[in-house]
N, C-alpha and C. Protein backbone atom coordinates (compact mmCIF):
# COMPACT_ATOMS: atom_id res chain seq x y z
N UNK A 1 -7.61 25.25 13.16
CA UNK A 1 -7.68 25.18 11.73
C UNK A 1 -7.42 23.75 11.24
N UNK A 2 -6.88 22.92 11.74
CA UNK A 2 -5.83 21.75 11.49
C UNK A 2 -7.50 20.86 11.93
N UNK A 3 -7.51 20.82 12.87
CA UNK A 3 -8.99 20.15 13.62
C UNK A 3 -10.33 20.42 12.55
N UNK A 4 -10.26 21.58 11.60
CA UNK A 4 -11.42 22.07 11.16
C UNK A 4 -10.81 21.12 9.74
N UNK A 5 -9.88 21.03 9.20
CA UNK A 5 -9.42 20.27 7.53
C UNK A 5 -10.15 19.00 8.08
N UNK A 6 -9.56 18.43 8.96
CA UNK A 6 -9.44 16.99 9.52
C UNK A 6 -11.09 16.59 9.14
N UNK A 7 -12.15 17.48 10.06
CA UNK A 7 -13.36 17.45 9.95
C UNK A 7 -14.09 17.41 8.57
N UNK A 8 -13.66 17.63 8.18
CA UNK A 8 -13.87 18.66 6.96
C UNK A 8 -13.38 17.08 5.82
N UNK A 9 -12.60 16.64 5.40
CA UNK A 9 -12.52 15.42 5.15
C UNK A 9 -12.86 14.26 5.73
N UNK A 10 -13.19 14.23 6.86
CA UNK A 10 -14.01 12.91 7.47
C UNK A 10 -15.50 13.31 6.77
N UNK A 11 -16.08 14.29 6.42
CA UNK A 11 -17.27 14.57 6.30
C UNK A 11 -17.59 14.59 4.63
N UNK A 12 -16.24 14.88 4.29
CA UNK A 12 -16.31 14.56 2.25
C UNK A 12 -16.01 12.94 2.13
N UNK A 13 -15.42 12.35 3.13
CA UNK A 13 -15.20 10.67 3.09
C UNK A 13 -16.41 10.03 3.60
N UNK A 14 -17.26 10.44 4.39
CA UNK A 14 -18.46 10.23 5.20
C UNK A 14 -19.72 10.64 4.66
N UNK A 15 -19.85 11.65 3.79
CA UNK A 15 -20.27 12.26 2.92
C UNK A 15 -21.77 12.14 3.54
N UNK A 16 -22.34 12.33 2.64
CA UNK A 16 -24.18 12.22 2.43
C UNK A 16 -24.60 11.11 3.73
N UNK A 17 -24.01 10.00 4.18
CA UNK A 17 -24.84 9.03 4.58
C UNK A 17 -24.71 9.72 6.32
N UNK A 18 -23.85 10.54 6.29
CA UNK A 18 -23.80 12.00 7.69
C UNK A 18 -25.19 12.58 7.59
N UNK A 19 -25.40 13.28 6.47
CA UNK A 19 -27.10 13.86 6.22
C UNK A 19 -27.68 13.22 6.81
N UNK A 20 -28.17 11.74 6.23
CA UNK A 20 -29.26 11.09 5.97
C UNK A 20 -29.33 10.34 7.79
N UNK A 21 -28.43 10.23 8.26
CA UNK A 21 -28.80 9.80 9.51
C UNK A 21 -27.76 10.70 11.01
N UNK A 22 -27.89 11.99 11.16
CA UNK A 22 -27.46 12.90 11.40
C UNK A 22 -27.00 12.31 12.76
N UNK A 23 -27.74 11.58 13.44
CA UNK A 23 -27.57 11.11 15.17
C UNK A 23 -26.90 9.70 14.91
N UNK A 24 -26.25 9.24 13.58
CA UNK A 24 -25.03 8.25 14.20
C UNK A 24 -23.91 8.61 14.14
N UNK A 25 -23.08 8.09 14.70
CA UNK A 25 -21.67 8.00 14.95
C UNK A 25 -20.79 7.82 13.85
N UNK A 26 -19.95 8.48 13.30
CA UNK A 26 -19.13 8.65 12.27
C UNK A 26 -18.48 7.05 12.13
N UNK A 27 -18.34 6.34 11.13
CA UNK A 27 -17.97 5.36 11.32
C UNK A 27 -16.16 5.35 10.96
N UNK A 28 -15.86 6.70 10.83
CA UNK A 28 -14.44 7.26 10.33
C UNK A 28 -13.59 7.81 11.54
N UNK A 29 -12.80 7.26 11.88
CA UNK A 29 -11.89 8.36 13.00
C UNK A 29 -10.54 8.31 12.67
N UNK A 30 -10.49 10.26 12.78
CA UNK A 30 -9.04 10.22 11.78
C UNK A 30 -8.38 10.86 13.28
N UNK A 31 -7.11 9.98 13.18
CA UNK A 31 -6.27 10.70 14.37
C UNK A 31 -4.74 11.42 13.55
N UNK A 32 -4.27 12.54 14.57
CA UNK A 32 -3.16 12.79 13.70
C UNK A 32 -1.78 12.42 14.21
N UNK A 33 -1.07 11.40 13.36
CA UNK A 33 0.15 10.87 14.11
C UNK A 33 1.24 11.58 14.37
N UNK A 34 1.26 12.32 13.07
CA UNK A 34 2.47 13.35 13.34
C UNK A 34 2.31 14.26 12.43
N UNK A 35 2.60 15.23 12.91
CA UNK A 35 2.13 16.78 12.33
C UNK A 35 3.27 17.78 12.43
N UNK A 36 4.59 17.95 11.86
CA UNK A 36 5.78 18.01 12.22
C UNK A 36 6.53 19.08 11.03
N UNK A 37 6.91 20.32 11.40
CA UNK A 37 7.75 20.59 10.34
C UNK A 37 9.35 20.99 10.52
N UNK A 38 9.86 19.79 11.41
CA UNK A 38 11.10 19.13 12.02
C UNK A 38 11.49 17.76 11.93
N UNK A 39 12.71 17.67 12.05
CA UNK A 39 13.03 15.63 12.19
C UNK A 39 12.60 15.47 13.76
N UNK A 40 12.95 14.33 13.91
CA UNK A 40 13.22 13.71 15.34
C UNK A 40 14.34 14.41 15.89
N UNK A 41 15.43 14.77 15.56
CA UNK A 41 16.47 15.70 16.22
C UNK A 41 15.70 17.02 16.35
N UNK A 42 14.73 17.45 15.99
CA UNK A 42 14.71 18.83 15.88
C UNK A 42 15.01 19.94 14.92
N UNK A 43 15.94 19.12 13.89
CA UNK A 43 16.65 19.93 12.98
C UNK A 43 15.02 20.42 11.96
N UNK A 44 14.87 21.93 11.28
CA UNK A 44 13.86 21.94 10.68
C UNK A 44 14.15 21.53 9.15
N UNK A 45 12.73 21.16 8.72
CA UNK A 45 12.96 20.77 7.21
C UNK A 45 12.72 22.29 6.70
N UNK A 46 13.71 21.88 5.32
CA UNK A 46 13.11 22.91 4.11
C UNK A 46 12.65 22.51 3.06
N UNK A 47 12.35 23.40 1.74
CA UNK A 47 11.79 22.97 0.92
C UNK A 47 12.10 21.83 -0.08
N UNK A 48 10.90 21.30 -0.74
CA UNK A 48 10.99 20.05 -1.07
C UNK A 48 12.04 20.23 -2.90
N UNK A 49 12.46 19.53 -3.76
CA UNK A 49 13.20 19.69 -4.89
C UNK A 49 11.44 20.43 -5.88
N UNK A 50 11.68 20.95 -6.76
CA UNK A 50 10.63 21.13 -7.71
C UNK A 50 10.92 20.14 -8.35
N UNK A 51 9.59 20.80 -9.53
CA UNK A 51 9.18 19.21 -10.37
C UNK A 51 8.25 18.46 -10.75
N UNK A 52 8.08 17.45 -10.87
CA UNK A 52 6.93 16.47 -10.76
C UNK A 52 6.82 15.69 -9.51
N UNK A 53 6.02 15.71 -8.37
CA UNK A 53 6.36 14.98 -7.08
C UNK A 53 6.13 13.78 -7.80
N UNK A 54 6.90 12.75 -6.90
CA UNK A 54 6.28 10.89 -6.95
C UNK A 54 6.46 11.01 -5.31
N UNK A 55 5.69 10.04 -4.94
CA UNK A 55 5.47 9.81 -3.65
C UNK A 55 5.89 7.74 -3.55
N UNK A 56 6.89 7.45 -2.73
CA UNK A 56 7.24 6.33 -2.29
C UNK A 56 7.03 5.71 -1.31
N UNK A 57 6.18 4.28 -1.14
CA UNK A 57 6.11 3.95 0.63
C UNK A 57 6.49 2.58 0.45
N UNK A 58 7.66 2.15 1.45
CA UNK A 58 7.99 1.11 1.31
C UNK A 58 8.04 0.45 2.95
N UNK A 59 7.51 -0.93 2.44
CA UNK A 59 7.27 -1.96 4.21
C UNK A 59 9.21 -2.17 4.40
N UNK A 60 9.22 -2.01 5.62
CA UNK A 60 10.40 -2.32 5.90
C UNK A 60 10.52 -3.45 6.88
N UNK A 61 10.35 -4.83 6.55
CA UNK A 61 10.99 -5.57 8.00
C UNK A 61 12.09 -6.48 8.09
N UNK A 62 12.37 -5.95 9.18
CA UNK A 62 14.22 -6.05 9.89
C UNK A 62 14.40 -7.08 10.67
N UNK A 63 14.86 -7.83 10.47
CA UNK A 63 15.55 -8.87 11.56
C UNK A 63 15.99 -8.47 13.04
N UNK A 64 15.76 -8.77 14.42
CA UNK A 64 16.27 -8.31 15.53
C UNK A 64 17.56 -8.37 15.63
N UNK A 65 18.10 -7.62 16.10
CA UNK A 65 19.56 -7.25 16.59
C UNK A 65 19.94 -6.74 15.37
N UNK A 66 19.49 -5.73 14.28
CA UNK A 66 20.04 -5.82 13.39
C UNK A 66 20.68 -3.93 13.46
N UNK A 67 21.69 -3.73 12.88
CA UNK A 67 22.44 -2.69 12.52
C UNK A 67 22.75 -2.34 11.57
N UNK A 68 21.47 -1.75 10.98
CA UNK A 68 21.54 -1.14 9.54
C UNK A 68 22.95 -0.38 8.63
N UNK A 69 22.99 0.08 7.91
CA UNK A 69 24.26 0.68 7.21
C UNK A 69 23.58 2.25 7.46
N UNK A 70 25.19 3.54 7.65
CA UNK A 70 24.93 4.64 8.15
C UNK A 70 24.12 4.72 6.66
N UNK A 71 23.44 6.00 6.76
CA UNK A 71 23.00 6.96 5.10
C UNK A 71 22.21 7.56 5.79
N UNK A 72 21.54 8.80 4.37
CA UNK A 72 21.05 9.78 4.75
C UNK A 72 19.95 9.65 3.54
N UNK A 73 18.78 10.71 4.06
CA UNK A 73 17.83 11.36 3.36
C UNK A 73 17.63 12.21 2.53
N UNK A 74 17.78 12.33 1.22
CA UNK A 74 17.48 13.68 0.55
C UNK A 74 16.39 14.59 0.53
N UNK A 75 15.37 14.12 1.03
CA UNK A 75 14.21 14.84 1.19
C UNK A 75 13.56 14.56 2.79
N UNK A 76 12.59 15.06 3.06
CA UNK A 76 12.21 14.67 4.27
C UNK A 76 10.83 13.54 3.84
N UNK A 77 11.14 12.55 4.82
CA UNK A 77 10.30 11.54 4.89
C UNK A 77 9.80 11.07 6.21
N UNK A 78 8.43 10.05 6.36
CA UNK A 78 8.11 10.00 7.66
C UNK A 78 7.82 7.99 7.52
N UNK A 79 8.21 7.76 8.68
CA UNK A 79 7.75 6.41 8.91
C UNK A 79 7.14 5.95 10.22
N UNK A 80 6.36 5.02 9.87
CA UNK A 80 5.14 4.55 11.13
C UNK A 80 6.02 3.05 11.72
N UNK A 81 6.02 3.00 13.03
CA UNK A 81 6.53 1.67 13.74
C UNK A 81 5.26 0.38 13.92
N UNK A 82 5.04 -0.38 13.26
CA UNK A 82 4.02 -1.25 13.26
C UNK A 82 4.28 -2.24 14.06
N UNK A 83 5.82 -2.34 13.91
CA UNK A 83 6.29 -3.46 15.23
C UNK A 83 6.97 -3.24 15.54
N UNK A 84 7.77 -3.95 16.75
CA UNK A 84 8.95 -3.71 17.14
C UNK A 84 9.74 -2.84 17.98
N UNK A 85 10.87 -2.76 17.96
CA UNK A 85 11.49 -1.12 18.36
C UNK A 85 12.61 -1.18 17.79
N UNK A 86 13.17 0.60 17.45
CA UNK A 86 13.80 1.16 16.34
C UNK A 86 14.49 1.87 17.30
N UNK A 87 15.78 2.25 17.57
CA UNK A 87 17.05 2.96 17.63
C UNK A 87 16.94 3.80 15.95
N UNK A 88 17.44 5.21 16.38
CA UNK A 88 17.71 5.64 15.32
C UNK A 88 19.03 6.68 15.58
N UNK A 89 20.25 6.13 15.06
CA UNK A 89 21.06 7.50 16.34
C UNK A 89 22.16 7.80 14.86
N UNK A 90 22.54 8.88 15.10
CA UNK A 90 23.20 9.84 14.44
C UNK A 90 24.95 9.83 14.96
N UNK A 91 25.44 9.92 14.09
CA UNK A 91 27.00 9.84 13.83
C UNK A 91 27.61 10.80 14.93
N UNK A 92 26.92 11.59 15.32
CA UNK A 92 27.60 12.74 16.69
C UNK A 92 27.08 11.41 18.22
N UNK A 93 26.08 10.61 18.12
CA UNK A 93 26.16 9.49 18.96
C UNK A 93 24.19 10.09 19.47
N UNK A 94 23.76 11.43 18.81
CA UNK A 94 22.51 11.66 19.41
C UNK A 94 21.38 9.86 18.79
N UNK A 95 20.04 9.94 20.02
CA UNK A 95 19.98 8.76 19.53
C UNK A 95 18.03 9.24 19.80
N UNK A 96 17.68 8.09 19.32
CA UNK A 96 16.08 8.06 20.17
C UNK A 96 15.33 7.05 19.37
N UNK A 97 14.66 6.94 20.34
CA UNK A 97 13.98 5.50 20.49
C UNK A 97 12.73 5.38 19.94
N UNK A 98 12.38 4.22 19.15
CA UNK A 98 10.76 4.69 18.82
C UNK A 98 10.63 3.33 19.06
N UNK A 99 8.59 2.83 19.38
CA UNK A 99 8.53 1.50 19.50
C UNK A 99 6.89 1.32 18.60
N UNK A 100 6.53 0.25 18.78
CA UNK A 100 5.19 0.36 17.84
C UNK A 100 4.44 1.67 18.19
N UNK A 101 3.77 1.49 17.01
CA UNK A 101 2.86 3.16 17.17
C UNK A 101 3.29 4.35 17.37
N UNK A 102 4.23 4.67 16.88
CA UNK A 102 5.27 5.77 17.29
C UNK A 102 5.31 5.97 15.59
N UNK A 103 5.67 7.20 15.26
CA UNK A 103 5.75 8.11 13.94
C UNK A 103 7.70 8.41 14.50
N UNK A 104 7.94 8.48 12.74
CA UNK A 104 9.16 8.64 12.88
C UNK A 104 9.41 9.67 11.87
N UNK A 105 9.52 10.90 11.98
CA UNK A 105 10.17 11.90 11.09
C UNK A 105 11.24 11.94 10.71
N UNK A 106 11.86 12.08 9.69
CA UNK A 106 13.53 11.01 9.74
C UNK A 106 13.87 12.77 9.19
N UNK A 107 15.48 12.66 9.37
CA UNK A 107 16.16 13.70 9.30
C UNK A 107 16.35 13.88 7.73
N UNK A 108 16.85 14.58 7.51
CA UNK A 108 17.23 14.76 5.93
C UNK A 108 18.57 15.72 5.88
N UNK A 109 19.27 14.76 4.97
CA UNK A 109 21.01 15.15 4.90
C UNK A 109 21.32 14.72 6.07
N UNK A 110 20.83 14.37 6.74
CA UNK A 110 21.94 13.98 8.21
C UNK A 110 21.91 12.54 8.11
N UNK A 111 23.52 11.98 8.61
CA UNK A 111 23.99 10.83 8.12
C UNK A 111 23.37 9.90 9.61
N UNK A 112 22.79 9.01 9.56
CA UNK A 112 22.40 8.19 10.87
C UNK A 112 21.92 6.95 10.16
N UNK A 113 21.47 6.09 11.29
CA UNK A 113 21.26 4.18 11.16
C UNK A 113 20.24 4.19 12.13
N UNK A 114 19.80 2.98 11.63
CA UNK A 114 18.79 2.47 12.62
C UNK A 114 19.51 0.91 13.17
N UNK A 115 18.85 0.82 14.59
CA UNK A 115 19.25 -0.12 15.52
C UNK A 115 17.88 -1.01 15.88
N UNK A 116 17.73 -2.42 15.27
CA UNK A 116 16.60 -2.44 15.87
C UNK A 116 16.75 -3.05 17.41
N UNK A 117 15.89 -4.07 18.16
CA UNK A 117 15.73 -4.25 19.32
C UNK A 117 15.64 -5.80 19.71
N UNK A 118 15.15 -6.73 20.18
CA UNK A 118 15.26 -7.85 20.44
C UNK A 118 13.74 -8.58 19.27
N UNK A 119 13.17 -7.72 19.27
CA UNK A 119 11.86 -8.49 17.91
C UNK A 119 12.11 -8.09 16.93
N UNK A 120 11.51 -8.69 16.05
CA UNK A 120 11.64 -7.94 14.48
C UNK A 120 10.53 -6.45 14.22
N UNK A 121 10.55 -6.03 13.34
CA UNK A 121 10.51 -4.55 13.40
C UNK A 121 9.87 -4.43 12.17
N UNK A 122 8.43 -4.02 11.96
CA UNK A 122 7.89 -3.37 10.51
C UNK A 122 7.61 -2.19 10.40
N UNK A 123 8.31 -1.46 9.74
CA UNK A 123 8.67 0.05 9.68
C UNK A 123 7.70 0.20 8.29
N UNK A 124 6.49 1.29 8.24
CA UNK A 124 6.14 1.99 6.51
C UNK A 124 6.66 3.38 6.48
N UNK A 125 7.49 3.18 5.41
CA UNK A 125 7.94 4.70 5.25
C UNK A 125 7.47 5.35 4.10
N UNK A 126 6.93 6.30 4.22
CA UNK A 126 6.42 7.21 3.29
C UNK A 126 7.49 8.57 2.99
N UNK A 127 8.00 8.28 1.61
CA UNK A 127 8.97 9.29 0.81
C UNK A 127 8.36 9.73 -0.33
N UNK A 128 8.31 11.10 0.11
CA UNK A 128 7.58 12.18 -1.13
C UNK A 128 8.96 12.79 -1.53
N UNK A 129 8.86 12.40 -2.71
CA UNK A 129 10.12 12.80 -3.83
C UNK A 129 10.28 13.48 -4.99
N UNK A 130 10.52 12.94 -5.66
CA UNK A 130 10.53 13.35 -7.01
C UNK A 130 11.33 12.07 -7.98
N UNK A 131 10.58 12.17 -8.90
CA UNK A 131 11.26 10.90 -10.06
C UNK A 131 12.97 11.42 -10.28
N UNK A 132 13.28 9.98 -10.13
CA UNK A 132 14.87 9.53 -10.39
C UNK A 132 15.64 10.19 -8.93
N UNK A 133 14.90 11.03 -8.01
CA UNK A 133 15.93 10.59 -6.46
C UNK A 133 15.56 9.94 -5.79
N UNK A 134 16.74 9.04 -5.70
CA UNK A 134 17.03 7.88 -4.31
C UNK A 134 16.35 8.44 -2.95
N UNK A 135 15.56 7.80 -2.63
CA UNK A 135 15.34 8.33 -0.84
C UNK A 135 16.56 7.79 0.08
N UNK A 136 16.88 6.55 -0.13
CA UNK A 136 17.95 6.67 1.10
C UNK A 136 19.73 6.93 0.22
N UNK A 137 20.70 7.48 0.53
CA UNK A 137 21.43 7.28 0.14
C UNK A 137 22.87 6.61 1.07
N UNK A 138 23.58 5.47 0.81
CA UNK A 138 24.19 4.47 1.29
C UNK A 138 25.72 5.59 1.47
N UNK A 139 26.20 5.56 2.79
CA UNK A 139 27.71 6.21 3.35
C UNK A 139 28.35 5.48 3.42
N UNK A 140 28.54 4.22 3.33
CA UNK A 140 29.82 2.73 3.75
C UNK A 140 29.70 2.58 2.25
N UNK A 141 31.23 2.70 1.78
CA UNK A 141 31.88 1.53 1.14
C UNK A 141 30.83 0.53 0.82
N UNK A 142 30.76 0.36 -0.50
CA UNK A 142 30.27 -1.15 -0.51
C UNK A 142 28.57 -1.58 0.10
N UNK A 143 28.12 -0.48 0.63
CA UNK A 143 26.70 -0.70 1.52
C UNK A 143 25.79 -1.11 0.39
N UNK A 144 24.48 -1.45 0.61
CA UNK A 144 23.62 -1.76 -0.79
C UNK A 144 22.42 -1.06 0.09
N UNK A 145 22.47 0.04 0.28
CA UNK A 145 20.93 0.50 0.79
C UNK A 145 19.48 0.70 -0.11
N UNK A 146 18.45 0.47 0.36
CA UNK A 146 18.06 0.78 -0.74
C UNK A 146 17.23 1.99 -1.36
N UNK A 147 17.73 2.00 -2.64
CA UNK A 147 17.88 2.85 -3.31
C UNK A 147 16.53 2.76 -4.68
N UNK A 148 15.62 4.08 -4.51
CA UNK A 148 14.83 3.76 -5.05
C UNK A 148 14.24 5.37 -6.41
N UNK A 149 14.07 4.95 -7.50
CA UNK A 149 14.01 5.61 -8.53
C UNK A 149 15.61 6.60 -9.39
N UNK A 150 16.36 5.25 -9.38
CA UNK A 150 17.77 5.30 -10.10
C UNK A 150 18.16 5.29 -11.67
């Protein structure tokens, strides 16, 4: 079913010029990175806040060796590794590793950090929300995470 949507929008994005020359090659290839209705721990998501959705995507790049501040997710969000490599480990010490090209399903309510690695690191995270909640929220004293639709 998932394979048949996929098709199914390459062919409304591809549209007519599919008709008109039936024996070429789609010039569209959709792959699916992550298809997930869990974090990276496993923990499952639930439902999203009602409302009006807003949808947030922000470039993230990190300096190497860097050790982000703990916080958590209010909603579930997903991010793509464009560079680098990402530690992402959780306050009980669970951890896992992502490196370019790797999808990152991030937990929600669960308090964890990211670790990056010896390069710098461009993380896009895509947060489907709702107007006026924060996607990340900051656990240290004093942290400045950021905090977006306040």
């Amino acid at each position: 079913m998932k394979r048949v949507a996929l098709a199914l929008l390459a062919s409304a994005v591809y549209g007519s010029a599919a008709a008109e020359g039936a024996s070429l090659p789609s010039p569209i290839t959709i792959e699916t990175l992550a298809l997930s209705t869990s974090s990276w721990d496993g923990a499952p998501y639930e439902a999203y806040p009602s409302g009006q959705p807003q949808i947030t995507v922000l470039k993230f790049m990190i300096a190497p060796r860097t050790v982000m501040t703990w916080h958590f997710h209010p909603v579930p969000s997903a991010g793509y590794v464009l560079a680098g490599e990402l530690t992402i480990e959780k306050r009980d010490g669970t951890k896992k590793h992502f490196v370019a090209g790797q999808v990152v399903t991030e937990t929600v309510r669960t308090i964890h950090r990211g670790v990056t690695g010896s390069e710098p690191v461009v993380l896009i995270v895509f947060y489907p929300a709702a107007p006026g909640l924060s996607v990340s929220m900051p656990q240290e004293p004093g942290s400045r995470e950021h905090e977006v639709g306040q």
